[in-house]
N, C-alpha and C. Protein backbone atom coordinates (compact mmCIF):
# COMPACT_ATOMS: atom_id res chain seq x y z
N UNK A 1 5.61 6.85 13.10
CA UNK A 1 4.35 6.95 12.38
C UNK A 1 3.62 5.61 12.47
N UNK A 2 2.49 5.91 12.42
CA UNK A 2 1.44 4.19 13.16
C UNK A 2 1.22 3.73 11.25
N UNK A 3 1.37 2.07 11.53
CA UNK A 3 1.55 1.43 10.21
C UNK A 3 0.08 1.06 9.98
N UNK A 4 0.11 1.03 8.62
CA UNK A 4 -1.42 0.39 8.05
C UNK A 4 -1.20 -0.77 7.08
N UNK A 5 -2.41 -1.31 6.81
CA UNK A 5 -2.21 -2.27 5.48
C UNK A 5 -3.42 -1.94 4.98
N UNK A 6 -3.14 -1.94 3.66
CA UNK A 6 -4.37 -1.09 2.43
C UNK A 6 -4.66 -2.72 1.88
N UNK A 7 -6.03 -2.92 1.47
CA UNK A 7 -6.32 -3.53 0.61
C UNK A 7 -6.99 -2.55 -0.49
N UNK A 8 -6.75 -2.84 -2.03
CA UNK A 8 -6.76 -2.85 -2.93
C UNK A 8 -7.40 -3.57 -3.71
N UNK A 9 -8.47 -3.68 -3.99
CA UNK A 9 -9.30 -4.63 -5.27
C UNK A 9 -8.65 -3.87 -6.63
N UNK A 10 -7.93 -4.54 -7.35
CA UNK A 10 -7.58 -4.66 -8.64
C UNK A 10 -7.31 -6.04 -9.41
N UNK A 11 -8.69 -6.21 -10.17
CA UNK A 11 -9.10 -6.99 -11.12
C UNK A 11 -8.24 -7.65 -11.88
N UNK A 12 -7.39 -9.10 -11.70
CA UNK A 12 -6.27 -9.38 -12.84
C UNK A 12 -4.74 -8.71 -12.16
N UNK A 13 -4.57 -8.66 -11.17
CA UNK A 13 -3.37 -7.79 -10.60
C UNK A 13 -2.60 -9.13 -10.36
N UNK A 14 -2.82 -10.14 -10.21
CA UNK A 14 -1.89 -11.60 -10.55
C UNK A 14 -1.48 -11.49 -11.53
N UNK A 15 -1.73 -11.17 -12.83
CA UNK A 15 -1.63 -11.29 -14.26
C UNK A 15 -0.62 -10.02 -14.83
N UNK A 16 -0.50 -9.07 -14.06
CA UNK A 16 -0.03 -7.85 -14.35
C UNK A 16 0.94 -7.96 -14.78
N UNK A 17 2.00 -7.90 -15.69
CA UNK A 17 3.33 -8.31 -16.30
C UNK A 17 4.61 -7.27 -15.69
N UNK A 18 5.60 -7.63 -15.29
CA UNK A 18 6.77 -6.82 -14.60
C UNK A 18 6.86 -5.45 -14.94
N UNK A 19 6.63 -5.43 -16.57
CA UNK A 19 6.46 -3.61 -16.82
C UNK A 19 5.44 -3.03 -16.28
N UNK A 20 4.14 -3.79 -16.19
CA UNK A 20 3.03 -2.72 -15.48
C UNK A 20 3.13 -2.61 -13.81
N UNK A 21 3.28 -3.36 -13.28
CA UNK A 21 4.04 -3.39 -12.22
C UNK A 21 4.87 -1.91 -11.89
N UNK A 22 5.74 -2.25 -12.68
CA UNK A 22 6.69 -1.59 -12.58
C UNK A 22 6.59 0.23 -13.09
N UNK A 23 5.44 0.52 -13.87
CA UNK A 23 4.48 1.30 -13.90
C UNK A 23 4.22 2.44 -12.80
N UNK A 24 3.18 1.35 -12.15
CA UNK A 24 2.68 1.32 -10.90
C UNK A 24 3.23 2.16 -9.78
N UNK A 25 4.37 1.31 -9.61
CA UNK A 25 5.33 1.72 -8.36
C UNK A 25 5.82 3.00 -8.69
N UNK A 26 6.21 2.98 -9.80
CA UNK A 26 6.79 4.48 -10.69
C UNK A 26 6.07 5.75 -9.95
N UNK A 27 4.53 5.61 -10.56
CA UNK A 27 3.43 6.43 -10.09
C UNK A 27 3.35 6.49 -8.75
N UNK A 28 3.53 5.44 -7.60
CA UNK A 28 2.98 5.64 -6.33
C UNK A 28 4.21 6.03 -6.06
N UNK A 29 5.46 6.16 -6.29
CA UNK A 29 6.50 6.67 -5.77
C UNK A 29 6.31 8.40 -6.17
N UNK A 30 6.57 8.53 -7.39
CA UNK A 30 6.36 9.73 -7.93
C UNK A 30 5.51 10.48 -6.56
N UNK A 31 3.96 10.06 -6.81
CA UNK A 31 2.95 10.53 -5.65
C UNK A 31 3.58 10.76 -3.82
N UNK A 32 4.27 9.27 -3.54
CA UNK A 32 4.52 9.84 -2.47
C UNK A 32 5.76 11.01 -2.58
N UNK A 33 6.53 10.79 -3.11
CA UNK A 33 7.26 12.04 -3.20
C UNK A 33 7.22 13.83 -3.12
N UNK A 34 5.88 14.03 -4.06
CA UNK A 34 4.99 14.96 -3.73
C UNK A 34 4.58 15.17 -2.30
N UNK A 35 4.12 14.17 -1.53
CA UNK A 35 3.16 14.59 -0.36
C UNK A 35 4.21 14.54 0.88
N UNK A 36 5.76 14.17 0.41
CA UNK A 36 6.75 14.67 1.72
C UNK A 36 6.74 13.24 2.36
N UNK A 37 7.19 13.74 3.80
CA UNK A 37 7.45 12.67 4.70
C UNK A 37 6.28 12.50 5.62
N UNK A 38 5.25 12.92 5.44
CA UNK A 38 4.09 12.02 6.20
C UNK A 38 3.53 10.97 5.38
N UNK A 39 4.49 10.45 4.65
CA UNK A 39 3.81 8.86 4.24
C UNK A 39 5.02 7.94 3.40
N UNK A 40 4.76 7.00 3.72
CA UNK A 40 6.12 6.30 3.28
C UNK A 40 5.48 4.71 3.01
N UNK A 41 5.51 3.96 1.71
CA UNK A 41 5.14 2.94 1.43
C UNK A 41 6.70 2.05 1.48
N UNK A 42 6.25 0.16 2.23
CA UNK A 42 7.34 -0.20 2.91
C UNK A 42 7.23 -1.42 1.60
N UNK A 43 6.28 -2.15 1.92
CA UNK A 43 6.08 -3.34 0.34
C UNK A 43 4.80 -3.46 0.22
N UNK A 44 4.26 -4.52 -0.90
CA UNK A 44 3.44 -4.76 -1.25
C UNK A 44 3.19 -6.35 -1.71
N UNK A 45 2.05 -6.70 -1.42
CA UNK A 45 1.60 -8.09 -1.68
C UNK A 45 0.50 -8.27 -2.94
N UNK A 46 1.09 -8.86 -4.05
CA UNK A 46 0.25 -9.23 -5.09
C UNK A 46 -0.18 -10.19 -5.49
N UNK A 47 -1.77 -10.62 -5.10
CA UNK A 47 -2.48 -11.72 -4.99
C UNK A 47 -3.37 -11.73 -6.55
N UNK A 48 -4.46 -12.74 -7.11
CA UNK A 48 -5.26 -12.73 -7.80
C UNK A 48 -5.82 -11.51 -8.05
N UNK A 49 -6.47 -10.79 -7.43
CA UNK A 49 -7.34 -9.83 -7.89
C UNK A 49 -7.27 -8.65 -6.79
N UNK A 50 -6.18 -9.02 -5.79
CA UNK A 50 -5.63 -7.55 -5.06
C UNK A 50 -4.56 -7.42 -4.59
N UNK A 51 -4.27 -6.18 -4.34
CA UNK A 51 -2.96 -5.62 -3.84
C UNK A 51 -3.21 -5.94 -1.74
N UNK A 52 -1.94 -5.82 -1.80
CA UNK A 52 -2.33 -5.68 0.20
C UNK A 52 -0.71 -4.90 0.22
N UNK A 53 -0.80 -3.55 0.44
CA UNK A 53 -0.03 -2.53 0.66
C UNK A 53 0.48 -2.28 1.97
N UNK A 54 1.62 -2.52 2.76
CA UNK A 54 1.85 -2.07 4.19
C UNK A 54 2.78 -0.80 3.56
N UNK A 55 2.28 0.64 4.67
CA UNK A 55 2.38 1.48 4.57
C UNK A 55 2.63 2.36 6.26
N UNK A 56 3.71 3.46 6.26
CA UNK A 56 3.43 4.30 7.12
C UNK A 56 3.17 5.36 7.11
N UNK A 57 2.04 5.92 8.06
CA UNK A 57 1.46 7.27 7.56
C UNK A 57 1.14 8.04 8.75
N UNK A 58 0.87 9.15 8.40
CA UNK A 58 0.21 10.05 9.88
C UNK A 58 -0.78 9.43 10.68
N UNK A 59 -1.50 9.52 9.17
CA UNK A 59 -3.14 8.71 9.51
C UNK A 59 -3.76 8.20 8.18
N UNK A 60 -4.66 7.86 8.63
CA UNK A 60 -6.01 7.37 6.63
C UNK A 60 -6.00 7.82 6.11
N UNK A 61 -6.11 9.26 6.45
CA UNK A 61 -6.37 10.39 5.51
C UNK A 61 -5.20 10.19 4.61
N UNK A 62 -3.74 10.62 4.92
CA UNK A 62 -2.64 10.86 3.88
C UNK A 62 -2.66 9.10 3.18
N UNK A 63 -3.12 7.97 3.74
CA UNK A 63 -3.32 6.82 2.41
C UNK A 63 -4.21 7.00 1.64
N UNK A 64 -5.57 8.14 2.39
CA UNK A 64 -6.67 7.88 1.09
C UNK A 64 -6.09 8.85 0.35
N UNK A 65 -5.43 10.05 0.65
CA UNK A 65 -4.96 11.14 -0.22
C UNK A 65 -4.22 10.56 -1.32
N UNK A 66 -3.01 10.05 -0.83
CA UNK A 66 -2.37 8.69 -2.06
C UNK A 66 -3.07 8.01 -2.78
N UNK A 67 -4.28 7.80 -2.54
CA UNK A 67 -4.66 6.74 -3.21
C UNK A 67 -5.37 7.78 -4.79
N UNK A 68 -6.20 8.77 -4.14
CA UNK A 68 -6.33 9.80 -4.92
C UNK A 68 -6.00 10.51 -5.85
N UNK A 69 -4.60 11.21 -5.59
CA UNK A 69 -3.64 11.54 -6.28
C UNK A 69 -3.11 10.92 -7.50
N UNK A 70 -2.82 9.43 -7.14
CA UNK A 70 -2.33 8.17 -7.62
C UNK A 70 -3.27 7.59 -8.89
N UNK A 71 -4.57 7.49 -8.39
CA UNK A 71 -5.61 7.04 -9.36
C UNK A 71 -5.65 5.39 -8.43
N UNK A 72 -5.58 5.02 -7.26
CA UNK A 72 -5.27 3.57 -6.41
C UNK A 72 -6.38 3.48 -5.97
N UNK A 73 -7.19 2.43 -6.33
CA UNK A 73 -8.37 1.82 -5.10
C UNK A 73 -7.71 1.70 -3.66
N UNK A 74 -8.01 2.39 -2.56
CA UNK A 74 -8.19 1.72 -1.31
C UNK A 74 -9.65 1.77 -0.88
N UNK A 75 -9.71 0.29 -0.94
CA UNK A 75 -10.85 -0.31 -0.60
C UNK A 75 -10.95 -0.55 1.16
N UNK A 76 -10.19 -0.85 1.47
CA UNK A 76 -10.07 -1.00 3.19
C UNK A 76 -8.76 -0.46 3.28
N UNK A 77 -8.63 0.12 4.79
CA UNK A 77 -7.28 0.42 5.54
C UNK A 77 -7.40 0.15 6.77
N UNK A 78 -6.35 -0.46 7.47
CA UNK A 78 -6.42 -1.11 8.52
C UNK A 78 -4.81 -0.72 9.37
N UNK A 79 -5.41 0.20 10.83
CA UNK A 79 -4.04 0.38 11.27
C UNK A 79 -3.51 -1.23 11.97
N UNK A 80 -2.37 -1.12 11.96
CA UNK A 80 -1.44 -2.04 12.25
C UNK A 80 -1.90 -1.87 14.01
N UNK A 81 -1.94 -2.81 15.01
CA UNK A 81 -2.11 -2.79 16.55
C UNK A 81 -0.47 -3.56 16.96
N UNK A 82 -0.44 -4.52 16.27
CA UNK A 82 1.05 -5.50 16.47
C UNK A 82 0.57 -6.50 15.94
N UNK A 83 2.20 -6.96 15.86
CA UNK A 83 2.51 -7.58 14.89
C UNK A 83 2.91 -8.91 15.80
N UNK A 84 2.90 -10.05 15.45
CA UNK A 84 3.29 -11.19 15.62
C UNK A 84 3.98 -12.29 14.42
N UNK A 85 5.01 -13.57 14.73
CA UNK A 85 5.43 -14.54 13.85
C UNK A 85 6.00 -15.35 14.73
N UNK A 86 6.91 -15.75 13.74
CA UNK A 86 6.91 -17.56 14.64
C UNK A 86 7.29 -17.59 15.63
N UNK A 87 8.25 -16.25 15.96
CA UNK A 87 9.09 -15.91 17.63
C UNK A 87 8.11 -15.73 18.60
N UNK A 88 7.12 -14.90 18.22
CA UNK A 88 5.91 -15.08 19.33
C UNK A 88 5.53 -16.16 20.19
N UNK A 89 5.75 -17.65 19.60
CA UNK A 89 5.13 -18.84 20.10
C UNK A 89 6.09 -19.24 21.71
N UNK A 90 7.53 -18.55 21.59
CA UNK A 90 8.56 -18.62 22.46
C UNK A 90 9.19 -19.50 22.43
């Protein structure tokens, strides 16, 4: 399945305390569970005021569907082309 990364604008999501957090994940698990195996969330990055979600999916559609379902801003989605890190340099 081709990978994406979701950005997320949520306001104060630095600030979010381990239970809401923990909330959160509850719900987007719950959700993907419902929609089967065309979508599978891998981690998530929590900055100041957004989420950055890497995710695998069919396509956009089943992240914007998640996001829907869920009650989740995706504000941008971006398929993955490749990936690079420090091994790249050789």
């Amino acid at each position: 399945m081709p990978e994406y990364v979701i950005e997320r604008e949520i306001p104060g999501a630095g600030n979010l305390t381990d239970a809401e957090l923990q909330e959160i994940a509850r719900k987007s698990v719950r959700v993907l569970n419902e929609m089967g195996p065309k979508i599978k969330w891998l981690h998530s990055y929590v900055t100041g005021d957004k989420v950055y979600c890497v995710y695998l999916a069919e396509d956009e559609e089943a992240i914007r569907e998640h996001g829907r379902r869920g009650g989740f801003p995706v504000n941008r989605v971006a398929a993955v082309r490749r990936m690079i890190d420090p091994s790249t340099a050789g």
